[in-house]
Every structure is written in structure tokens, then in C-alpha cells.
Protein backbone atom coordinates (compact mmCIF):
# COMPACT_ATOMS: atom_id res chain seq x y z
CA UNK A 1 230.92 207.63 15.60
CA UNK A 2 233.24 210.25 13.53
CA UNK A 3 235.81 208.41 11.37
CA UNK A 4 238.83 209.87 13.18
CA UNK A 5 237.34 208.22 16.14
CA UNK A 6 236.68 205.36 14.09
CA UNK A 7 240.64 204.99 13.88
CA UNK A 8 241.80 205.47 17.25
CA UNK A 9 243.72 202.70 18.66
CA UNK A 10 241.66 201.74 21.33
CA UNK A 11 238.48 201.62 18.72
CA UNK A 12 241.00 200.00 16.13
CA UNK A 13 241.78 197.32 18.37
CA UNK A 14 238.73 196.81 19.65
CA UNK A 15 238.34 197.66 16.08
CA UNK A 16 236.12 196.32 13.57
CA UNK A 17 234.59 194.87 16.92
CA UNK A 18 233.57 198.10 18.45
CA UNK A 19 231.93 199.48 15.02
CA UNK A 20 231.00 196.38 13.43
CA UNK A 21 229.18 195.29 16.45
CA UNK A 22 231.66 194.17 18.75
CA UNK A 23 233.23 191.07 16.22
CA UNK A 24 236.85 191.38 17.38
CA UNK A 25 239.02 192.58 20.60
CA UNK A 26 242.05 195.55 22.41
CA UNK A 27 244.93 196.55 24.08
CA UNK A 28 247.20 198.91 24.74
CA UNK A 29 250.20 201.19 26.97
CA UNK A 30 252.54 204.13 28.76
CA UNK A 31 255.96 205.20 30.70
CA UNK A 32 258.10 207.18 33.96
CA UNK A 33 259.23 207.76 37.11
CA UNK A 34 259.87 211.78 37.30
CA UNK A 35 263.12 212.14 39.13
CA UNK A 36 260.79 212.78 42.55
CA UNK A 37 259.12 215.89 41.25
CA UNK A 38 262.26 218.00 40.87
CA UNK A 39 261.28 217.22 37.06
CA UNK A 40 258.34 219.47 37.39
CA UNK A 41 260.83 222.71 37.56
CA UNK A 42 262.79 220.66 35.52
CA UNK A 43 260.67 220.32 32.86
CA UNK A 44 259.75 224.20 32.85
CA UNK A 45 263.84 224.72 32.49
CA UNK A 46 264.12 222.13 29.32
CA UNK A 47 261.67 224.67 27.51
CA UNK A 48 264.99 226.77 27.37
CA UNK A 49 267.56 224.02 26.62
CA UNK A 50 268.47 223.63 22.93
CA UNK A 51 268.27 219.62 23.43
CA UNK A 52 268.76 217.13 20.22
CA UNK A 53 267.83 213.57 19.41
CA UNK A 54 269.60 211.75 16.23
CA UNK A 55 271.33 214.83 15.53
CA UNK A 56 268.22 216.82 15.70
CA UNK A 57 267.21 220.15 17.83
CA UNK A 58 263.78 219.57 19.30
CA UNK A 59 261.38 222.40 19.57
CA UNK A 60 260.74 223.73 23.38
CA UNK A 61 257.41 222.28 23.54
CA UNK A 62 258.59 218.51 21.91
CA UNK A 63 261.94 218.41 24.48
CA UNK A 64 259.61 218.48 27.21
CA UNK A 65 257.75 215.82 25.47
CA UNK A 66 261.06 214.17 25.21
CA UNK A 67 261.83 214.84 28.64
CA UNK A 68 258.50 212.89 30.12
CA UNK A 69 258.70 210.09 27.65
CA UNK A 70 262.91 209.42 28.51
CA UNK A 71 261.96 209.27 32.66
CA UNK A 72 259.05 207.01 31.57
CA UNK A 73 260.90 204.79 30.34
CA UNK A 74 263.63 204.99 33.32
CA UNK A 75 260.31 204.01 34.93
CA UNK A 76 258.84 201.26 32.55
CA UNK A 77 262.31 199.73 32.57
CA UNK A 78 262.42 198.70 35.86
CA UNK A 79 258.85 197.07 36.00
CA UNK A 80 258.60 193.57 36.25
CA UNK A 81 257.65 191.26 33.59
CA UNK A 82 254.00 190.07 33.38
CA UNK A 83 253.14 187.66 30.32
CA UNK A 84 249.90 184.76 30.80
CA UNK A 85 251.26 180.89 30.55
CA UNK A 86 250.30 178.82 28.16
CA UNK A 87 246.91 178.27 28.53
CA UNK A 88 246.09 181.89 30.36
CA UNK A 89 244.78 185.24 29.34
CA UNK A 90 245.92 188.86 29.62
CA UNK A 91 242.58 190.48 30.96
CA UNK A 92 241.93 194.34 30.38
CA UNK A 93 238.65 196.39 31.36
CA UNK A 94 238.84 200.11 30.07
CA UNK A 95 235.81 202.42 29.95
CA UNK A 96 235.39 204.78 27.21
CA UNK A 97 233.34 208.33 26.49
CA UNK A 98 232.92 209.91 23.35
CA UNK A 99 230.56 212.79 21.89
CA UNK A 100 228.52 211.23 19.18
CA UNK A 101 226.53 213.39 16.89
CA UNK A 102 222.92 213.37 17.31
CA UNK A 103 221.43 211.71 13.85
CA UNK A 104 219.38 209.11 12.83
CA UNK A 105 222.21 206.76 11.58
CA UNK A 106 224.17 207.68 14.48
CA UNK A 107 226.43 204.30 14.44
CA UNK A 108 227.57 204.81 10.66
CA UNK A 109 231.39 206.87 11.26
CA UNK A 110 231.34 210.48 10.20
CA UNK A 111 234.39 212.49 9.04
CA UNK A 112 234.93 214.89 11.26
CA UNK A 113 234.78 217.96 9.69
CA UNK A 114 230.91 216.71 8.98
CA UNK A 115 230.36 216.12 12.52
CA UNK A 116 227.95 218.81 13.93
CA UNK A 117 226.42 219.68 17.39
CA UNK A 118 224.42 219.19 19.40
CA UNK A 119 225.98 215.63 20.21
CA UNK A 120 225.05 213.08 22.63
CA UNK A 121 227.57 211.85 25.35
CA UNK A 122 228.09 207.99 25.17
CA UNK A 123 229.92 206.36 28.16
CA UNK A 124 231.24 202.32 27.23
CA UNK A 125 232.88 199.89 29.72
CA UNK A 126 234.69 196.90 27.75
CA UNK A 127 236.73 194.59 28.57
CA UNK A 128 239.03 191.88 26.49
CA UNK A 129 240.70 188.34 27.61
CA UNK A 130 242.93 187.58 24.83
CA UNK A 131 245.69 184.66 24.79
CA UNK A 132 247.79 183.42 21.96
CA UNK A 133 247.16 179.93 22.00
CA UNK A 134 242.97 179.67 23.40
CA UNK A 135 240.16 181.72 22.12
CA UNK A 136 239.28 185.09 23.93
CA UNK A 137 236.00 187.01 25.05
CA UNK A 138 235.28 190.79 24.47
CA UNK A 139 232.19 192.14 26.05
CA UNK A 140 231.05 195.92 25.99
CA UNK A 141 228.02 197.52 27.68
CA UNK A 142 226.89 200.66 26.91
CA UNK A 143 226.56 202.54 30.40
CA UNK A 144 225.20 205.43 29.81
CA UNK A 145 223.74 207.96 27.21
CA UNK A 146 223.61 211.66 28.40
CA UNK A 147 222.27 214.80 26.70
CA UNK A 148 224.46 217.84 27.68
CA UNK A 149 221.98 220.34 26.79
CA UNK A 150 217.81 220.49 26.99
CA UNK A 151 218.25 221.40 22.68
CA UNK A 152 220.23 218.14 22.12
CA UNK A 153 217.81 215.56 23.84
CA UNK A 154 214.78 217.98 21.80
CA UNK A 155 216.88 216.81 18.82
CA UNK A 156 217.06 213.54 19.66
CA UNK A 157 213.20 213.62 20.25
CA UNK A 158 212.65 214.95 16.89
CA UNK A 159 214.44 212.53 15.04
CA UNK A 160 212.66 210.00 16.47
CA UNK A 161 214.95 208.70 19.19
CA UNK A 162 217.42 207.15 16.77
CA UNK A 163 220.48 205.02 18.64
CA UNK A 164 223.16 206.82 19.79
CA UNK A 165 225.63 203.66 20.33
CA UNK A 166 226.34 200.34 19.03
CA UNK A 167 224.30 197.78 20.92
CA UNK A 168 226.05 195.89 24.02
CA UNK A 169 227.76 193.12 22.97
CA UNK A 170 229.72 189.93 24.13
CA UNK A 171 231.87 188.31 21.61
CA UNK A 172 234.59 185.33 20.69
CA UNK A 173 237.69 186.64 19.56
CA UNK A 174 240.49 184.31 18.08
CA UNK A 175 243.63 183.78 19.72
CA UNK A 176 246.16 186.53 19.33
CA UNK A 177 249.23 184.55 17.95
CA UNK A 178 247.89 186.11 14.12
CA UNK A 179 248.22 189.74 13.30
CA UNK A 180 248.25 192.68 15.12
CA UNK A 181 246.77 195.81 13.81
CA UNK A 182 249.48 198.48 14.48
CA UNK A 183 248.68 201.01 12.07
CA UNK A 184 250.73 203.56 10.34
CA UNK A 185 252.15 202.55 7.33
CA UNK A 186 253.05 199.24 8.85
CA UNK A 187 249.71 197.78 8.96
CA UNK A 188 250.43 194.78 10.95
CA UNK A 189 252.54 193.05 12.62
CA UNK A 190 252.43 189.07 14.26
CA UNK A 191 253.12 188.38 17.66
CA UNK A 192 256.30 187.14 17.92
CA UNK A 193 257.80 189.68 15.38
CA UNK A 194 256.54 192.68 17.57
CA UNK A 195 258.03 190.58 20.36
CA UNK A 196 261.30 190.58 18.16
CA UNK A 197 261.74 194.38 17.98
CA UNK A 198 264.77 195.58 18.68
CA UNK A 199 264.92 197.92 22.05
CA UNK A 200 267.72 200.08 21.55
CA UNK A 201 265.63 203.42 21.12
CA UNK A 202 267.28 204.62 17.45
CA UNK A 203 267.14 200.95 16.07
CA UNK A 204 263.31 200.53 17.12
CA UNK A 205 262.91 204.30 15.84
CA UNK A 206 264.07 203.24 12.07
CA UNK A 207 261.99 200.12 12.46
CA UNK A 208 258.90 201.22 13.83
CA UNK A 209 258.47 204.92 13.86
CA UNK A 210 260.45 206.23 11.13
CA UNK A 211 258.65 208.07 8.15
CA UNK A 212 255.24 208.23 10.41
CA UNK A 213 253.18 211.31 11.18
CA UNK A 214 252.82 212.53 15.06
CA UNK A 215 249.54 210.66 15.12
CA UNK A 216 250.67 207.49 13.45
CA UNK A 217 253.31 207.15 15.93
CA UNK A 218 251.18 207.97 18.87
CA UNK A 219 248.92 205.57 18.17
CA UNK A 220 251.49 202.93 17.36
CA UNK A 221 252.85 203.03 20.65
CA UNK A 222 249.17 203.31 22.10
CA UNK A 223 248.24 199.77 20.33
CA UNK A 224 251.60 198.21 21.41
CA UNK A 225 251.23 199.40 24.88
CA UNK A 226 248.25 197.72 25.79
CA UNK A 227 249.93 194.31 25.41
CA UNK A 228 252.34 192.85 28.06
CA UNK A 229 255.83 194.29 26.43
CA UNK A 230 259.01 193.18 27.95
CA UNK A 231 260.30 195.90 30.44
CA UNK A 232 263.23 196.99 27.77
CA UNK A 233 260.81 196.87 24.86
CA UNK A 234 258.22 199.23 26.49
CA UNK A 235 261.08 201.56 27.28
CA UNK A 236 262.53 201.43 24.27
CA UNK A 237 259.28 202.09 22.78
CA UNK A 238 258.82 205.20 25.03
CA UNK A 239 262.59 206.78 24.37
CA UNK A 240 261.76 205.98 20.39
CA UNK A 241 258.62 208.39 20.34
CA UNK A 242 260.47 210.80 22.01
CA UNK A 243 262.48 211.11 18.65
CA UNK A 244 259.36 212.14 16.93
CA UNK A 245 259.06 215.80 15.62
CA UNK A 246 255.66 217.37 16.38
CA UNK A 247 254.81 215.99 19.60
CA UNK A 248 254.08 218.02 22.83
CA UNK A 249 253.83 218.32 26.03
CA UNK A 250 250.24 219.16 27.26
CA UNK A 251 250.52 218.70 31.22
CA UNK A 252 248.94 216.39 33.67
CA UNK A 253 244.82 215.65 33.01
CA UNK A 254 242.45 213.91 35.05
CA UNK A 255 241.29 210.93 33.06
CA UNK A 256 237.60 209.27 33.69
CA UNK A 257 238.39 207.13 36.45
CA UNK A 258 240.00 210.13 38.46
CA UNK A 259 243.49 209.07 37.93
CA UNK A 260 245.96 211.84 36.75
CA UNK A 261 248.63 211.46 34.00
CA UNK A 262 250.58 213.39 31.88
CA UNK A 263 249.22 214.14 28.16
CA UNK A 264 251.16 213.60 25.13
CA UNK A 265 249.65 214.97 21.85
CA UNK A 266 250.24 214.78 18.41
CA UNK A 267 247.91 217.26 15.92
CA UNK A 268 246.60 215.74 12.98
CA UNK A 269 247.04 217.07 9.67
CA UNK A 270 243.29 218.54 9.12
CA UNK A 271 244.47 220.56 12.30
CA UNK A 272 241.15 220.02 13.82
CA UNK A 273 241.60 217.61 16.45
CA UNK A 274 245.18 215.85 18.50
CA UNK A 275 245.50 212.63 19.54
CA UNK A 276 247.28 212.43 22.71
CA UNK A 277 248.82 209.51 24.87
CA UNK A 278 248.03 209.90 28.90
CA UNK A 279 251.23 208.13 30.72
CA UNK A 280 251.72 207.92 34.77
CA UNK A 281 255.40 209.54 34.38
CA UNK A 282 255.49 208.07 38.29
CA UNK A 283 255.21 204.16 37.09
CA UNK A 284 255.59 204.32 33.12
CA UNK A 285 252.01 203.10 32.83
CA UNK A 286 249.56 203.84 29.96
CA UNK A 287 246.67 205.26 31.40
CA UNK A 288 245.00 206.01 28.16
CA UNK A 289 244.33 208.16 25.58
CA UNK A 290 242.28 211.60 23.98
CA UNK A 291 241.00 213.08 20.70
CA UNK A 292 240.92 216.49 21.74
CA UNK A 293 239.79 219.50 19.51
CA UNK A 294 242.07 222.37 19.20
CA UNK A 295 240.20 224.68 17.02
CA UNK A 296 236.35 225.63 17.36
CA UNK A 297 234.56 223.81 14.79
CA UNK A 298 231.40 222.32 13.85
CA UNK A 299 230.23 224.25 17.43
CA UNK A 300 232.64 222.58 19.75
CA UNK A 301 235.13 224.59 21.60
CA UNK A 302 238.71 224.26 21.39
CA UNK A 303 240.18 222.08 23.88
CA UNK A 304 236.60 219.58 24.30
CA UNK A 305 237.38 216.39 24.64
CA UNK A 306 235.97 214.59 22.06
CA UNK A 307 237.39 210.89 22.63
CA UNK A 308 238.49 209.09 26.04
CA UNK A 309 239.24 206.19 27.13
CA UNK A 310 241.21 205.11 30.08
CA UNK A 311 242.50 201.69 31.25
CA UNK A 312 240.82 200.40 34.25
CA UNK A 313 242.34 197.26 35.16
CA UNK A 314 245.11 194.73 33.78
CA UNK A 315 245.31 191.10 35.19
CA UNK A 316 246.10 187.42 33.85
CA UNK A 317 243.56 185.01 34.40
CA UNK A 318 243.18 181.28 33.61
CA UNK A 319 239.59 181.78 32.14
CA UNK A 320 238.49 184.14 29.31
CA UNK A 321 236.40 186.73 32.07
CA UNK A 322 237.14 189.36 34.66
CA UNK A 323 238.80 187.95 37.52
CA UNK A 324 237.51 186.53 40.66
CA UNK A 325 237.85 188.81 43.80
């Protein structure tokens, strides 16, 4: 798997579990309710509104960014609260697809600007039952490995028939109430202080976001998101990133599943690929997230999809496994 696929939150998370074979577990978020669709035509008006946040005029392209993320968190702010009792588990199933490039040590991460065609296209389904106080479960199944092209499964055949993916895998995971793995320049943060954030939007900004790149903050909010946030937090969370220079708005995408959100991205510095955040603008959900390449290179065109992953479920259950219907 390419490194900068390597560090996306939902890998991270899953983290040194998803590349390490599956040793450790995920989670992760989104935001708003869009004022009932006027915001559409609204949104296409901000792109000529000089609009500023902490003093600062935002680009067209990042106030609409801003404009999503602020009724997101109108949204996420009114959602109820949803945290496991002592003794439960938050349970989340996501399913993932990636483009992984056909070689014989296929599983080793690649930097990206080494990653070549003709790639295969890997499909995972995971899901994680983490709680702070009881050990957790992740499992992940590979689902499916595709060849897009008759020349990439000859590759493949040439080489052998090398693996393409990490081997399924069904793991322990120790209770959450340690570190969590935020990223950034933060690096980590326990429990009980992320619970301890402050929500006003400019306070949480210095704390969390300020000094970060797009992309760090992006996937800050991506990690945090997955985890049962107190309605104020999430919004405050949500109203923070929309503070951030250098993000834009990238319009509503269809994600695996067939459920449609609104895309977020941040470009990274090598300007090869952007991270972006998917958010239901209608509930403040996190749907997911994409690595998307925005300039042809090593023979993909701008605007593939290199990374996806989408959240298919949430629940709390009193056992580390999917719940019972």
C-alpha cells in the first residue's frame, strides 16, 4: 500500500493493525443540516462574499468550505448523545477500496510518487468494537481483488501472482482508555483529555488545529470523528476546521455504499494527491473519507480515486462483535 495511504486516518487507526497485519483497531467522523437546500444557491453566492474567520478573508473556494462545515455543525449540535456504559462497546463496520500497485512485495508501503500502474483494485470490510474499560475485537476480510485492465492481471501473472493485500485478519485490541493516535504534530492524545477539549470553535482551533497543514487537520478531525464526541465537541470540531486556510469545497460524491455526501479536501504538499473529508451536511455525519489524485502521475488520471473508505454502520453493543439483528 503507498505510504500516503499508509497514513490516512482510517489506516492509522486501524493503523499499525491494518499494515502490520491487523495488530490494533479505528474510528472516526462528520457534520450539517443545509438550511433545506436553499444553501445549495447559497453556497454558489458565498463564492462572491468576502467572508472572514479570526480576522481572516477566506478564499472563494475555502468560504464555501466554511460554509458546509458551520451548517454541519448546526447539524451535529443537535444530535443526541451516544457513549457505551461501562462494560459496552462502540461497534463500527466500514469497508474500504484502494488501488494497490501490482508488485511482488505488494504489502510493503510505497511513496507515492514511486507508485506506478497498472494497479490492482483491493476492496476491505473491517470492523472494530472498542471500549475503554474491556478489551476489543478488530476483524478485516479482504472481499475482493479486481484487475481493471486485461495488462494488469498479465502483470500480475508474470510476477508470479504475488499478494495484493494483507491477509484477513481477526484481532484483540486493548481497551481504549490509553492513547489515541491523532496525528499532526500532536501525536496523541488520551481519552479523557480529547474528551476535555474545549468546544468553543477559536479555543479548540488554538488547541487542536493551530500551526497544522490542510491535511493534518483533515485528518485530525477524521480520527476524532469516528469516536462518540459529545454533540458540542463534534460541532465545535467542525466550525474549528472551517478556520483552516487551504481547504475546499469539492461538491457532493457518491461514496461506496451509494450514500452521497459532500467532499472536503485538503492538497498535500507534494501536490500529487488531496485528502478529503465526506460529511452528510443533512445530519452532520462522517461518512468517510478520499485520497484523490489531482495531477496525472505515475499513469493515473487526475481526479482517480486512489483511497476510500466509508462508514457503514455505528452501534453500541454489550459484546466485542457486530450486533445481533
Amino acid at each position: 500500500m503507498p505510504d500516503e495511504l499508509a497514513e490516512l486516518p482510517i489506516v492509522t487507526e486501524l493503523g499499525e493493525a491494518l499494515l502490520a497485519g491487523f495488530a490494533r483497531a479505528e474510528v472516526r467522523r462528520p457534520r450539517g443540516r443545509l438550511a433545506a437546500l436553499a444553501l445549495a444557491a447559497a453556497l454558489a453566492v458565498t463564492l462572491a462574499i468576502v467572508s472572514t474567520l479570526g480576522g481572516a478573508a477566506l478564499r472563494p473556494a475555502q468560504a464555501s468550505a466554511a460554509t458546509v462545515l458551520r451548517s454541519a455543525a448546526d447539524a451535529a449540535a443537535a444530535q443526541p448523545d451516544r457513549f457505551p456504559k461501562a462494560g459496552q462497546f462502540y461497534f463500527v463496520s466500514s469497508q474500504a477500496r484502494y488501488l494497490a500497485p501490482i508488485r511482488r512485495d505488494a504489502v510493503t508501503p510505497l511513496p507515492v510518487r514511486a507508485s506506478v500502474a497498472p494497479v490492482a483494485i483491493v476492496t476491505l470490510a473491517t470492523w472494530v468494537a472498542w471500549s475503554p474499560s474491556r478489551s476489543g475485537r478488530i476483524r478485516s476480510v479482504v472481499r475482493s481483488i479486481t484487475f481493471p485492465s486485461a495488462a494488469a492481471r498479465a502483470r500480475w501473472v508474470s510476477l508470479g501472482r504475488p499478494a495484493l493485500a494483507p491477509s484477513d485478519a481477526r484481532e484483540r485490541i486493548a481497551p481504549t482508555g490509553g492513547v489515541i493516535e491523532i496525528g499532526g504534530t500532536h501525536g496523541a492524545l488520551t481519552v479523557p483529555a480529547m474528551l476535555a477539549l474545549p468546544t468553543r470553535p477559536t479555543a479548540l482551533y488554538r488547541a487542536l488545529l493551530a500551526g497544522q497543514t490542510a491535511p493534518q487537520a483533515v485528518n485530525i478531525v477524521l480520527t476524532m470523528g469516528i469516536y462518540p464526541l459529545p454533540p458540542r465537541l463534534r460541532a465545535g470540531l467542525y466550525r474549528a476546521l472551517a478556520m483552516v486556510r487551504g481547504l475546499a469545497l469539492r461538491g457532493r460524491v457518491r461514496m461506496l455504499t451509494g450514500a452521497v455526501g459532500v467532499a472536503l479536501g485538503a492538497r498535500d504538499p507534494d501536490g500529487l494527491v488531496e485528502d478529503e473529508v465526506v460529511l452528510d451536511p443533512h445530519t452532520g455525519t462522517l461518512l468517510g473519507e478520499r485520497s484523490v489524485a489531482i495531477a496525472p502521475a505515475q499513469g493515473l488520471a487526475a481526479g482517480t480515486v486512489r483511497y476510500e473508505s466509508v462508514i457503514v454502520a455505528r452501534a453500541i453493543t454489550n459484546r466485542p462483535a457486530p450486533p445481533r439483528r
